[in-house]
PDB file of N, CA and C in Angstrom:
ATOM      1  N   UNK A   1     -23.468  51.418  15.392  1.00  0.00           N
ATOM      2  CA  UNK A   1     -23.305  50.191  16.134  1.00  0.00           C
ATOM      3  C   UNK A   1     -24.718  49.631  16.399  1.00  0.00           C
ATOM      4  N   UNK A   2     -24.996  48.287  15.611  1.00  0.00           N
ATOM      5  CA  UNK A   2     -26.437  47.615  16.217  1.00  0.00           C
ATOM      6  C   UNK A   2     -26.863  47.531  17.271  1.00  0.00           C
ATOM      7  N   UNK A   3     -27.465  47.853  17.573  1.00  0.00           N
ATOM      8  CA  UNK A   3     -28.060  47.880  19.140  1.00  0.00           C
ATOM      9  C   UNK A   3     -29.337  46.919  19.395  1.00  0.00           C
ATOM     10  N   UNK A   4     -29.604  46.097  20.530  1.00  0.00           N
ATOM     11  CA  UNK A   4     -30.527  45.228  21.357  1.00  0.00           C
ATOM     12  C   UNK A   4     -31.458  45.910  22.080  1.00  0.00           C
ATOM     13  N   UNK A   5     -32.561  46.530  21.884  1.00  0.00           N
ATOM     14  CA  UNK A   5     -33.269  46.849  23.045  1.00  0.00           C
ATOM     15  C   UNK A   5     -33.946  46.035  23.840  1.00  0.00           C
ATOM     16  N   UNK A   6     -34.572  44.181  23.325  1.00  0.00           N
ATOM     17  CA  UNK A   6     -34.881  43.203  24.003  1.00  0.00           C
ATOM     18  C   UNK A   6     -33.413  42.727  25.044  1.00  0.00           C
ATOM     19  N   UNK A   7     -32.207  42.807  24.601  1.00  0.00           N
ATOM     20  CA  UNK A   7     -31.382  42.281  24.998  1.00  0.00           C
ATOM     21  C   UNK A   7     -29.944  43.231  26.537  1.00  0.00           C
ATOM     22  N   UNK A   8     -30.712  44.718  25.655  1.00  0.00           N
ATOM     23  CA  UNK A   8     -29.755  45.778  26.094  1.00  0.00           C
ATOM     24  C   UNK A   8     -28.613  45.245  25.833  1.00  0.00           C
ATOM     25  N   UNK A   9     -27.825  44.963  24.613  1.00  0.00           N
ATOM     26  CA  UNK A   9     -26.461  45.143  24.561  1.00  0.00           C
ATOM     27  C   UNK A   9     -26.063  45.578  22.908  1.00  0.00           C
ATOM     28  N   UNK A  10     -24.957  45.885  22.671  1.00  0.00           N
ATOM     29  CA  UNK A  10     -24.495  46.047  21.514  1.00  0.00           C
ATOM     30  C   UNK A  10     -24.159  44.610  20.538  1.00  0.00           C
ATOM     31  N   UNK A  11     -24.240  44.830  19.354  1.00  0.00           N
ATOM     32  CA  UNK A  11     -23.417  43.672  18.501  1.00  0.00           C
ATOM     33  C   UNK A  11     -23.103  44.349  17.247  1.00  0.00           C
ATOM     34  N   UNK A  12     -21.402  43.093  17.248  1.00  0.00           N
ATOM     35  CA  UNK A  12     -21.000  43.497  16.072  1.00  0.00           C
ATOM     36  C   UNK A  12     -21.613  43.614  14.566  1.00  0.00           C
ATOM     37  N   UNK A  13     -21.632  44.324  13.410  1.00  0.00           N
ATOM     38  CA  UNK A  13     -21.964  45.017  12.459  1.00  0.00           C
ATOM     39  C   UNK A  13     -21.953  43.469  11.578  1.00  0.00           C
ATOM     40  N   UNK A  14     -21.332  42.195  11.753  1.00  0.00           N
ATOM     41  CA  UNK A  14     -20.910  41.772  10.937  1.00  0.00           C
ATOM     42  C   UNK A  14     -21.488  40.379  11.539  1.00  0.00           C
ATOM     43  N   UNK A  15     -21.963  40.765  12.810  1.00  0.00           N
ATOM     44  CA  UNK A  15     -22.538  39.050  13.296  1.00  0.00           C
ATOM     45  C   UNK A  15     -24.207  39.291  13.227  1.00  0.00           C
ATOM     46  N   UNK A  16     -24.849  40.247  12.876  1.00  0.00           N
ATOM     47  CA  UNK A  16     -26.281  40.217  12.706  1.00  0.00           C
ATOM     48  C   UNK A  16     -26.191  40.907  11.183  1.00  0.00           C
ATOM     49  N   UNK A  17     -25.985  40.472  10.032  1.00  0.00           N
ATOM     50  CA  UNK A  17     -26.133  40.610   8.593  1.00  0.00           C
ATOM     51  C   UNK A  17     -27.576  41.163   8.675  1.00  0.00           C
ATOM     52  N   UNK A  18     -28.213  40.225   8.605  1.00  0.00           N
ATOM     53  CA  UNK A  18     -29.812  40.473   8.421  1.00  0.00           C
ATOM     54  C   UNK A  18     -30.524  41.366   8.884  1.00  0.00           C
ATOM     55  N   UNK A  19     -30.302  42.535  10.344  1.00  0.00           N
ATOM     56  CA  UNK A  19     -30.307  43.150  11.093  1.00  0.00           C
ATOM     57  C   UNK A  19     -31.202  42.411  12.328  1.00  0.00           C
ATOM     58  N   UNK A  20     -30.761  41.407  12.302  1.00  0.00           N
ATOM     59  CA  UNK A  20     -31.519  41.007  13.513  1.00  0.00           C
ATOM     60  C   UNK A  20     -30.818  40.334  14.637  1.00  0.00           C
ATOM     61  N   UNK A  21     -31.191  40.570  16.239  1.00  0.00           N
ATOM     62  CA  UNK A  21     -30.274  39.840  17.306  1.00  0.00           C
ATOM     63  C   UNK A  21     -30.419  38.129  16.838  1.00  0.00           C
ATOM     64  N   UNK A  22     -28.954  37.817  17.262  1.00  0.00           N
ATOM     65  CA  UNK A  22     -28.477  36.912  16.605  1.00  0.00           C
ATOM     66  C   UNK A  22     -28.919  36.052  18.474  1.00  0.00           C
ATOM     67  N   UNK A  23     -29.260  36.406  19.750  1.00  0.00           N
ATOM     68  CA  UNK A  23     -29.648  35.803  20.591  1.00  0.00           C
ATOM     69  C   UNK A  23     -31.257  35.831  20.407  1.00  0.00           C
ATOM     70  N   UNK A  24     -31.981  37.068  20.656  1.00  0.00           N
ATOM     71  CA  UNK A  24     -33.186  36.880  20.503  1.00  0.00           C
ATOM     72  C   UNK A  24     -34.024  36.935  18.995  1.00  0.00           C
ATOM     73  N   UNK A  25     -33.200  37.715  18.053  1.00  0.00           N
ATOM     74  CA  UNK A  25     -33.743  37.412  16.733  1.00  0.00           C
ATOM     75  C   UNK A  25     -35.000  38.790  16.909  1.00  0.00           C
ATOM     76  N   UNK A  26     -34.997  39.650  17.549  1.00  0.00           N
ATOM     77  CA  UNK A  26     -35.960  40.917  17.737  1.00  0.00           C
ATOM     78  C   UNK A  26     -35.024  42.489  16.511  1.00  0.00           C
ATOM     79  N   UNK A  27     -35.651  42.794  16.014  1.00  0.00           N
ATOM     80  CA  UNK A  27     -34.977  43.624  14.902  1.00  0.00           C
ATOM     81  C   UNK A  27     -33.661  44.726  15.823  1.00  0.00           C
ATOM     82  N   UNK A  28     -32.504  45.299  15.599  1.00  0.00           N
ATOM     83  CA  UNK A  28     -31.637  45.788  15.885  1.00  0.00           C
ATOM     84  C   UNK A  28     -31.496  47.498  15.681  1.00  0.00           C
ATOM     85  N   UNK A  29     -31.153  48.189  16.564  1.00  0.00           N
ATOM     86  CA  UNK A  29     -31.563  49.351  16.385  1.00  0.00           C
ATOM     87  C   UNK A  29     -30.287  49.810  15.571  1.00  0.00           C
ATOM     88  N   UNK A  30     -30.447  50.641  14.784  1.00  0.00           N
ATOM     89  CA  UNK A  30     -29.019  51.407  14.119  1.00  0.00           C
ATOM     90  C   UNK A  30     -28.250  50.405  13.282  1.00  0.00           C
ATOM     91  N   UNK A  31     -29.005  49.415  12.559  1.00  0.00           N
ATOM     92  CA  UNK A  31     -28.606  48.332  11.967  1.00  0.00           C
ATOM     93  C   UNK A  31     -28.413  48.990  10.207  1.00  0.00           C
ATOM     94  N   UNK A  32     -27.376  48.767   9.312  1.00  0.00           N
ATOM     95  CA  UNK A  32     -27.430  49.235   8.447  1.00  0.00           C
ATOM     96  C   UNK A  32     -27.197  48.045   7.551  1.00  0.00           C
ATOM     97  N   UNK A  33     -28.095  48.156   6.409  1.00  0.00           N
ATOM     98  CA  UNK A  33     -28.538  46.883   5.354  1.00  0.00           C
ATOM     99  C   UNK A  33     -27.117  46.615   4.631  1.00  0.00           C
ATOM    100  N   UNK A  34     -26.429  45.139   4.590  1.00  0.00           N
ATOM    101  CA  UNK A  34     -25.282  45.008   3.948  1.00  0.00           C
ATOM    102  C   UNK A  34     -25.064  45.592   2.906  1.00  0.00           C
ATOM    103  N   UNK A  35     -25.583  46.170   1.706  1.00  0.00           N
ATOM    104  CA  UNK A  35     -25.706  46.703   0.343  1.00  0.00           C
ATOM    105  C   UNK A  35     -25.511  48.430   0.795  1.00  0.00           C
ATOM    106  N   UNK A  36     -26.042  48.652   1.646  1.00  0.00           N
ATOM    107  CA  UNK A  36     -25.701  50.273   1.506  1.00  0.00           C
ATOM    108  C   UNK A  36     -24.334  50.317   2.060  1.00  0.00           C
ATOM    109  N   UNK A  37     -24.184  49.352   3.257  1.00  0.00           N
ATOM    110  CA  UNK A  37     -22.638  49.920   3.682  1.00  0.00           C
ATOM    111  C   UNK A  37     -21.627  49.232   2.844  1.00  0.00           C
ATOM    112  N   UNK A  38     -21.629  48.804   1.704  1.00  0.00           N
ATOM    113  CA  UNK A  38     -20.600  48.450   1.177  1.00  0.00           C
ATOM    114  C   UNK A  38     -20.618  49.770  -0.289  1.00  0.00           C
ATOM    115  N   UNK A  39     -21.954  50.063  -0.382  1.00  0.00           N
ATOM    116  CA  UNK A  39     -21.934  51.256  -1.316  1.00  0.00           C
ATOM    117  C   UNK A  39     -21.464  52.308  -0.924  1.00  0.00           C
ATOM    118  N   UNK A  40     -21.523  52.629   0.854  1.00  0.00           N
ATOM    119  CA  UNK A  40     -20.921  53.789   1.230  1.00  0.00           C
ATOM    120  C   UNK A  40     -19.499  53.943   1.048  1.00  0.00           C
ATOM    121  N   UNK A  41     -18.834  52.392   1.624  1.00  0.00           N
ATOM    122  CA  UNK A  41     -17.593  52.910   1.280  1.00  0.00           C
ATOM    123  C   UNK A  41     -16.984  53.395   0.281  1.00  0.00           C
ATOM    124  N   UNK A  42     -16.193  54.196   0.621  1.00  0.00           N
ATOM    125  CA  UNK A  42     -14.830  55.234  -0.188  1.00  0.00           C
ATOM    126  C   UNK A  42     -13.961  54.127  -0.740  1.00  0.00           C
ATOM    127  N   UNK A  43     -13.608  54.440  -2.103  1.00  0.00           N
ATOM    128  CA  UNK A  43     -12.816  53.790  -3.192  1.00  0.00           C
ATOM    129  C   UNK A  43     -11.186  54.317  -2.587  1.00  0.00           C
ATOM    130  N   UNK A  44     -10.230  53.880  -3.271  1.00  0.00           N
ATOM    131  CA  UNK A  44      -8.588  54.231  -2.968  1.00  0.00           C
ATOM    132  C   UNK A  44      -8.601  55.580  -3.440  1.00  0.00           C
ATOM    133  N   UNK A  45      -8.187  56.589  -2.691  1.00  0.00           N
ATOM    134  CA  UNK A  45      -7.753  58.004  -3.207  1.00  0.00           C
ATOM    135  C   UNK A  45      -7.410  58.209  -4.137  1.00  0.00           C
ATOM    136  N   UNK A  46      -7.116  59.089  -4.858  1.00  0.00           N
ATOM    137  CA  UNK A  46      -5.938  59.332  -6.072  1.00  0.00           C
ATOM    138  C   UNK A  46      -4.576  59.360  -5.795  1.00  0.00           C
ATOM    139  N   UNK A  47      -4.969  60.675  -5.046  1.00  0.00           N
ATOM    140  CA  UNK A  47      -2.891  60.300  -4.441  1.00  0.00           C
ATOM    141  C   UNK A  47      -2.420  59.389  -4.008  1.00  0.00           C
ATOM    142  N   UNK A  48      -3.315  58.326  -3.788  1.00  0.00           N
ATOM    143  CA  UNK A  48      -2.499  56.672  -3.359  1.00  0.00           C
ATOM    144  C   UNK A  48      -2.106  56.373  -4.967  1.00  0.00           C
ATOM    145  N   UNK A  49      -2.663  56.714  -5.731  1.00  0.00           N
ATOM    146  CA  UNK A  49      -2.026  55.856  -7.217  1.00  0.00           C
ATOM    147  C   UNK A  49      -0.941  56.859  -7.680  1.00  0.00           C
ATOM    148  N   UNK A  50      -1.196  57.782  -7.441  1.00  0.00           N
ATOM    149  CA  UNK A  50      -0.160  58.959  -7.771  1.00  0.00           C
ATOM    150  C   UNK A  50       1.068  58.817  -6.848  1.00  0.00           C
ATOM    151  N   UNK A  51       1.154  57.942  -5.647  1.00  0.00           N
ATOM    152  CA  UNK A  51       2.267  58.037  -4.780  1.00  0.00           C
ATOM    153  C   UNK A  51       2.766  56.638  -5.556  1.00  0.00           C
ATOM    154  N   UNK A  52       1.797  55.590  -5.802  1.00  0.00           N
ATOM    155  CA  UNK A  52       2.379  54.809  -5.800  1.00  0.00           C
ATOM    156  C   UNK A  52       2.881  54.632  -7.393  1.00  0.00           C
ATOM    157  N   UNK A  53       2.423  55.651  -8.083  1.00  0.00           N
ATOM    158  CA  UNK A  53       3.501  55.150  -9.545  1.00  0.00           C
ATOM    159  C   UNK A  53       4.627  55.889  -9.344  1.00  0.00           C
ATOM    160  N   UNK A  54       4.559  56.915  -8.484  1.00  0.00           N
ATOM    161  CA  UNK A  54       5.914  57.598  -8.165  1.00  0.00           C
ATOM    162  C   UNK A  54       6.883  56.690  -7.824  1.00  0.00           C
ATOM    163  N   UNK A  55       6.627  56.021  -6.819  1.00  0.00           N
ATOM    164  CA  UNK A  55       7.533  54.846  -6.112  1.00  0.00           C
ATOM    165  C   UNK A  55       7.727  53.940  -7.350  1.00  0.00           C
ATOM    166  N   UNK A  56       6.823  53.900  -8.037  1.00  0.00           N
ATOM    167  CA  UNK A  56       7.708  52.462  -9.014  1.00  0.00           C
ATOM    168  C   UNK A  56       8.568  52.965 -10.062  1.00  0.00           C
ATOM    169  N   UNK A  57       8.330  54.266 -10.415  1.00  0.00           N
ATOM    170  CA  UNK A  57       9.331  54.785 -11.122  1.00  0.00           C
ATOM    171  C   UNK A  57      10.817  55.086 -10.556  1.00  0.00           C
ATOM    172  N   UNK A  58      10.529  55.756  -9.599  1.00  0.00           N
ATOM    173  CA  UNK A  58      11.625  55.510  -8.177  1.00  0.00           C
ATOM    174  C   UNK A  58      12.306  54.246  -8.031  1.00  0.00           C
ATOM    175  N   UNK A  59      12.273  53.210  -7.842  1.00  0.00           N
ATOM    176  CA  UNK A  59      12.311  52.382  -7.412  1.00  0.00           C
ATOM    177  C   UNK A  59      12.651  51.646  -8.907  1.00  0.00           C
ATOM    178  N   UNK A  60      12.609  51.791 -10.111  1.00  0.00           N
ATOM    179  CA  UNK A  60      13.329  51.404 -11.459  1.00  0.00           C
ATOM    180  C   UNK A  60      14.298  51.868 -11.771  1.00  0.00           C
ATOM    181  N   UNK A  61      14.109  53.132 -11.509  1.00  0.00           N
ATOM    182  CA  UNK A  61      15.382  53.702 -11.549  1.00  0.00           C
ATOM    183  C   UNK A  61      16.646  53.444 -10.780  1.00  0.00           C
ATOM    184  N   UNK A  62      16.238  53.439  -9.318  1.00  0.00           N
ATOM    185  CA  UNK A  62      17.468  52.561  -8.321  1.00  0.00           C
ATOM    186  C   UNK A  62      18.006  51.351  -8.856  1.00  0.00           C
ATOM    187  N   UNK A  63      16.887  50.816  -9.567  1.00  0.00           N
ATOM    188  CA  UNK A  63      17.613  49.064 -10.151  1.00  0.00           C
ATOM    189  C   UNK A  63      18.108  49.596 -10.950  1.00  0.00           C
ATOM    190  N   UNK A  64      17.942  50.176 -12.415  1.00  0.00           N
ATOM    191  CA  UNK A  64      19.146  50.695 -13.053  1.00  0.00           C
ATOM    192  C   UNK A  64      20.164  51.310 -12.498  1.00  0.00           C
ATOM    193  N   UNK A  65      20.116  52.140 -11.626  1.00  0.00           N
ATOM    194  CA  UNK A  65      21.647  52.557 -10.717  1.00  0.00           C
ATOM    195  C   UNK A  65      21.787  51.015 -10.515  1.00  0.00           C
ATOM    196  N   UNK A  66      21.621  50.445  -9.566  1.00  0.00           N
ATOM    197  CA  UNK A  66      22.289  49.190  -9.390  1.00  0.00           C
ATOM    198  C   UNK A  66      22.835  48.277 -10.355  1.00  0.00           C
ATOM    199  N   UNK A  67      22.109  47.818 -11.418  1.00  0.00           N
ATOM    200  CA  UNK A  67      22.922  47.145 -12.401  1.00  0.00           C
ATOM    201  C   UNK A  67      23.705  47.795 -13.175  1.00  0.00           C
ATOM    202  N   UNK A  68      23.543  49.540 -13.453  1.00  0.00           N
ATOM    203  CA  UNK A  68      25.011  50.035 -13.782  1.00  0.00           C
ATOM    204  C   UNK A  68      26.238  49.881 -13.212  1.00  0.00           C
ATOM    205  N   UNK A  69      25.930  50.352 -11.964  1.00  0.00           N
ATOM    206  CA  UNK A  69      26.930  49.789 -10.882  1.00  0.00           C
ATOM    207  C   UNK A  69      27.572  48.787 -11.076  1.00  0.00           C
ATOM    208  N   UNK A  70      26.921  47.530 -10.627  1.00  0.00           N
ATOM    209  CA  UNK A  70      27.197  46.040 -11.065  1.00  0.00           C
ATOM    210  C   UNK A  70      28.056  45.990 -12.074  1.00  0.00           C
ATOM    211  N   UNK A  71      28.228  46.769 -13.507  1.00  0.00           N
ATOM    212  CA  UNK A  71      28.612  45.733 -15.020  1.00  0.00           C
ATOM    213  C   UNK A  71      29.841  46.849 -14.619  1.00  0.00           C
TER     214      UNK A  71
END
């Protein structure tokens, strides 16, 4: 969390980009450069793609039950 030591207060991660207070414009403590925290983040799991082709196979199959049903 960016921190103010001219200001003593916190600010959000996303209203000082540049790392600087967006009131006094004095550099921000614990400020992290837009490019690394978007490199840090974590990509979609595997088992999210693995759940989710499960479900669509699942979920094709019910429509074929259903339009068997149907005719």
């Amino acid at each position: 969390m960016p921190w103010c030591e001219t200001c003593d207060r916190y600010h959000a991660a996303t209203a000082a980009p540049d790392g600087r207070c967006p009131v006094c414009g004095s550099p921000l403590a614990g400020a992290v450069a837009p490019t690394a925290a978007a490199a840090a983040r974590p990509g979609i799991p595997w088992h999210f793609w693995v759940l989710l082709a499960a479900m669509t196979v699942y979920l094709g199959w019910r429509l074929v039950q259903l339009v068997l049903w149907l005719l």
